[in-house]
N, C-alpha and C. Protein backbone atom coordinates (compact mmCIF):
# COMPACT_ATOMS: atom_id res chain seq x y z
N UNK A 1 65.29 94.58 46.97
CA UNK A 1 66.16 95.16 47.98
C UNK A 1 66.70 94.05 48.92
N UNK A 2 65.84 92.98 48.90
CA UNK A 2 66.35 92.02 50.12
C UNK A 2 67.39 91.64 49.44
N UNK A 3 66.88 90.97 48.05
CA UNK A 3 68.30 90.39 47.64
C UNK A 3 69.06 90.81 47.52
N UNK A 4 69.32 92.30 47.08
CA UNK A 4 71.06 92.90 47.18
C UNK A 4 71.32 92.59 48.69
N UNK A 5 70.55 92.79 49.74
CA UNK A 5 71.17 93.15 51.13
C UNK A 5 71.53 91.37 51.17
N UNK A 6 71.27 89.96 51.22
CA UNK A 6 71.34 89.08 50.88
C UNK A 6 72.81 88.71 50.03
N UNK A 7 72.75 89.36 49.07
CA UNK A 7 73.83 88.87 48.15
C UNK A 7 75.47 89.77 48.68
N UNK A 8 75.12 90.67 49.80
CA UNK A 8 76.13 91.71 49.93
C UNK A 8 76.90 90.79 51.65
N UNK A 9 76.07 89.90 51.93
CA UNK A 9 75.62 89.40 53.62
C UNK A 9 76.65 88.24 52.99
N UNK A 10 76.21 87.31 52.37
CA UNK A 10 76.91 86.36 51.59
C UNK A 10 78.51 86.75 51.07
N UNK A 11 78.77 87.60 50.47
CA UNK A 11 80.02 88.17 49.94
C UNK A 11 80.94 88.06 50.91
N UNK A 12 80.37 88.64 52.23
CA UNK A 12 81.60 88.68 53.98
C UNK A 12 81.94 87.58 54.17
N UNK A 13 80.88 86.59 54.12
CA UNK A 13 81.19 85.37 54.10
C UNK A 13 82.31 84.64 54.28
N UNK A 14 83.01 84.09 55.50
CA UNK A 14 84.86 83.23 54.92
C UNK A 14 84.47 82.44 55.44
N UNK A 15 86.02 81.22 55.11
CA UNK A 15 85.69 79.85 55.50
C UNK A 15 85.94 79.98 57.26
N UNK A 16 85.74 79.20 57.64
CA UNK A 16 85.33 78.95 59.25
C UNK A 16 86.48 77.46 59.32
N UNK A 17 87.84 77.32 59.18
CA UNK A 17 88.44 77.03 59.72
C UNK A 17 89.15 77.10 60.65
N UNK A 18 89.16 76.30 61.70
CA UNK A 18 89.65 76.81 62.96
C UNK A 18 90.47 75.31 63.48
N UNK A 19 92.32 76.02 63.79
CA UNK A 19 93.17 75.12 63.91
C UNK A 19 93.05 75.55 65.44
N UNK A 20 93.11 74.48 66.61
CA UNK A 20 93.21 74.95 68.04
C UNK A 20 94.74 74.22 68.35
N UNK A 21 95.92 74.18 68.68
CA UNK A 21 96.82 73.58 68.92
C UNK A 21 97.25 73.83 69.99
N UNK A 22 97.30 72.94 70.70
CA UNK A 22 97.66 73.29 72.22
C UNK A 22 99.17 72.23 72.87
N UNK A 23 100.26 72.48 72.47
CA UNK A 23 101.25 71.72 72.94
C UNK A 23 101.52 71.61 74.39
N UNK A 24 101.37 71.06 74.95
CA UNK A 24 101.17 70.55 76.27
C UNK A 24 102.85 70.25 76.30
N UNK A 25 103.30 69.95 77.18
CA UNK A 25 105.24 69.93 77.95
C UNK A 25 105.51 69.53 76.15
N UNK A 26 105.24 70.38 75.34
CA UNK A 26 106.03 69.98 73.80
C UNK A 26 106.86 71.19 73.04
N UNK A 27 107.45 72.10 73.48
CA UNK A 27 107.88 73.08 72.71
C UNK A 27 107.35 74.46 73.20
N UNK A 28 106.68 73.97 74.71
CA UNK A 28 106.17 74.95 75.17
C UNK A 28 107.03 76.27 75.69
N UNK A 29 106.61 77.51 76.17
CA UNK A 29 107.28 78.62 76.54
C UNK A 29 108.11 77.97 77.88
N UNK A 30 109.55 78.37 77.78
CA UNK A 30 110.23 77.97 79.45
C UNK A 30 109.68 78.03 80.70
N UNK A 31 109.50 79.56 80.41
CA UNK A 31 109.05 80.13 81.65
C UNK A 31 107.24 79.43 82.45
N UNK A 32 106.67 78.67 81.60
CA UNK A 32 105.55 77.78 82.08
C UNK A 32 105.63 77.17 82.86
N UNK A 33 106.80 76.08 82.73
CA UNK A 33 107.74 75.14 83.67
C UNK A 33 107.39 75.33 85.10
N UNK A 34 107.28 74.33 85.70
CA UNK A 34 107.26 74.98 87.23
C UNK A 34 108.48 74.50 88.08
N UNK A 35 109.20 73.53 86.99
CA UNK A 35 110.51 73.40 87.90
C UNK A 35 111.36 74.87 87.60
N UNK A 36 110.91 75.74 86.82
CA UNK A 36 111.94 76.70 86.19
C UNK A 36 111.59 77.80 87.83
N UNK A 37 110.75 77.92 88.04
CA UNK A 37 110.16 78.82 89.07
C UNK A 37 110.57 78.11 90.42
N UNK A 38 110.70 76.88 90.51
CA UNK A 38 111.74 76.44 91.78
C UNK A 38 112.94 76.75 91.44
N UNK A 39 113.91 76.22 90.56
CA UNK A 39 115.19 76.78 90.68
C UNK A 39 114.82 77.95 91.24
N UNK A 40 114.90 79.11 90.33
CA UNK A 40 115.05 79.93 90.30
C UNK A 40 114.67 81.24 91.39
N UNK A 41 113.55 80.45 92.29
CA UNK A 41 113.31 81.12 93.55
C UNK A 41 114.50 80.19 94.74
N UNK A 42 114.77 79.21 94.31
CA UNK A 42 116.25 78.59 95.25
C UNK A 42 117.27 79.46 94.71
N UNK A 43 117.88 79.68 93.75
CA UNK A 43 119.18 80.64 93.59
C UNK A 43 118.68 81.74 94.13
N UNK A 44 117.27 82.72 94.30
CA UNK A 44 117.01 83.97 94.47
C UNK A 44 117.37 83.79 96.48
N UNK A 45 116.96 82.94 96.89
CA UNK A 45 116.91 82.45 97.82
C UNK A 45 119.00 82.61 98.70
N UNK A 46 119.13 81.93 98.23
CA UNK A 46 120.85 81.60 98.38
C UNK A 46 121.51 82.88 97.79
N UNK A 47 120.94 83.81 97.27
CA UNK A 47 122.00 84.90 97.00
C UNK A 47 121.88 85.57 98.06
N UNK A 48 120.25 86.18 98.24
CA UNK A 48 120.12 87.31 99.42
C UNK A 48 120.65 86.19 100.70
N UNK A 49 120.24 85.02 100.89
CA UNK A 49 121.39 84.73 102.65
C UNK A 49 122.96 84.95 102.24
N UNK A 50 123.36 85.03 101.10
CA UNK A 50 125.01 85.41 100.88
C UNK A 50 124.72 86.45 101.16
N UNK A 51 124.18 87.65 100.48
CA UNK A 51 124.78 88.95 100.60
C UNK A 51 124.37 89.30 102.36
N UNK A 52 123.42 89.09 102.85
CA UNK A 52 123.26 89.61 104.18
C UNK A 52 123.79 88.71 105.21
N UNK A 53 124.27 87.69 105.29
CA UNK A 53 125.18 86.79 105.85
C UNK A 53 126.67 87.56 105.85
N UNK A 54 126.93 87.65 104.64
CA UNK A 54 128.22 88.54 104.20
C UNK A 54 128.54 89.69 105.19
N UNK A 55 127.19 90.61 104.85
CA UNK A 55 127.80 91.85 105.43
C UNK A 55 127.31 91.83 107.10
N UNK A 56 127.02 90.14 107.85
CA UNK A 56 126.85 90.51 108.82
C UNK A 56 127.93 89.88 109.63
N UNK A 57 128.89 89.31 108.64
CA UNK A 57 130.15 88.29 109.40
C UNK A 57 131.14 89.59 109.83
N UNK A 58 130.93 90.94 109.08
CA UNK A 58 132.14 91.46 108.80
C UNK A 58 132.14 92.92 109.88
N UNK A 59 130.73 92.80 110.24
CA UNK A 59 130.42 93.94 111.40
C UNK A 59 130.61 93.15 113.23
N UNK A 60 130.40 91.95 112.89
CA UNK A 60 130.74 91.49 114.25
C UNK A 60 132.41 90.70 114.48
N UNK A 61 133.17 90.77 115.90
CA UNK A 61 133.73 90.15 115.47
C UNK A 61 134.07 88.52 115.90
N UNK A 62 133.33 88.53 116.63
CA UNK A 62 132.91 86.78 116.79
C UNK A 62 133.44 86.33 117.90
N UNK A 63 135.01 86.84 118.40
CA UNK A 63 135.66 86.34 119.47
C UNK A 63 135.12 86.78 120.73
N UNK A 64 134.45 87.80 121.08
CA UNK A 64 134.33 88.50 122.06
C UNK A 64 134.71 88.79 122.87
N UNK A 65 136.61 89.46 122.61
CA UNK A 65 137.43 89.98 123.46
C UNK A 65 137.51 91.09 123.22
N UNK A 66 137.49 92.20 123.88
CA UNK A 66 137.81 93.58 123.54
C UNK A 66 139.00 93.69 124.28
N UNK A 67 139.76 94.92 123.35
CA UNK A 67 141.30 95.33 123.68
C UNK A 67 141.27 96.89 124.08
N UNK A 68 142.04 96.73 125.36
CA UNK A 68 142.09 98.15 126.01
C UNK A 68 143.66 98.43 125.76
N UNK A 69 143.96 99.98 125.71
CA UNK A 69 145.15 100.33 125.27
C UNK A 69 145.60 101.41 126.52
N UNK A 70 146.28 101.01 127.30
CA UNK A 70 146.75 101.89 128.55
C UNK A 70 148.26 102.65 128.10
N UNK A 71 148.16 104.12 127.76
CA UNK A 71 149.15 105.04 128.06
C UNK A 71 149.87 105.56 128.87
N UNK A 72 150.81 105.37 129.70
CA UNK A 72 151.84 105.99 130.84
C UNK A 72 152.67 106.95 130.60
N UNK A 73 152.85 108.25 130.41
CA UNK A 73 153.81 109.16 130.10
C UNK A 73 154.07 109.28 131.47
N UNK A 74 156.11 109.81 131.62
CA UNK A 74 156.62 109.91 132.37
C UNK A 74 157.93 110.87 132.00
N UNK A 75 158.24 111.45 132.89
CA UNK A 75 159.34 112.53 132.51
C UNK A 75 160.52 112.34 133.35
N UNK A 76 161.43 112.92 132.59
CA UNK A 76 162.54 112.52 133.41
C UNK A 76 162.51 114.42 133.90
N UNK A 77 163.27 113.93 135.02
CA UNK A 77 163.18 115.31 135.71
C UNK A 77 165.11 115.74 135.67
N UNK A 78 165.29 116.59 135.02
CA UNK A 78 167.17 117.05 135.06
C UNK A 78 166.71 118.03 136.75
């Protein structure tokens, strides 16, 4: 009995090759990069001060004169 359980243990048996490859700055994924994560938080950076820069040039108006509009009606009297 041992030996069948033995000869059945043996059968599972595979080869035990083992390739580890580790490419270091060689063909690696982009997104690893850590200059990729500076750009890219500088453009994220420079869009949102455009867009809220943008919509805050266009609510104020910078000169700080206000204009008053005076109406006079007058009648002629027959």
């Amino acid at each position: 009995m041992l030996v069948l359980v033995n000869l059945m243990l043996f059968a599972q048996e595979k080869s035990t090759d083992i390739n580890v490859d580790i490419n270091k700055n060689n063909g690696g994924n982009w997104y690893t990069s850590p200059w990729v994560w500076v750009v890219g938080a500088a453009v994220f950076i420079i869009l949102l001060v455009a867009l809220v820069g943008g919509g805050r040039s266009k609510s104020t108006s910078g000169s700080g004169e206000k204009v008053t509009v005076t109406k006079t009606v007058r009648r002629d009297e027959i």
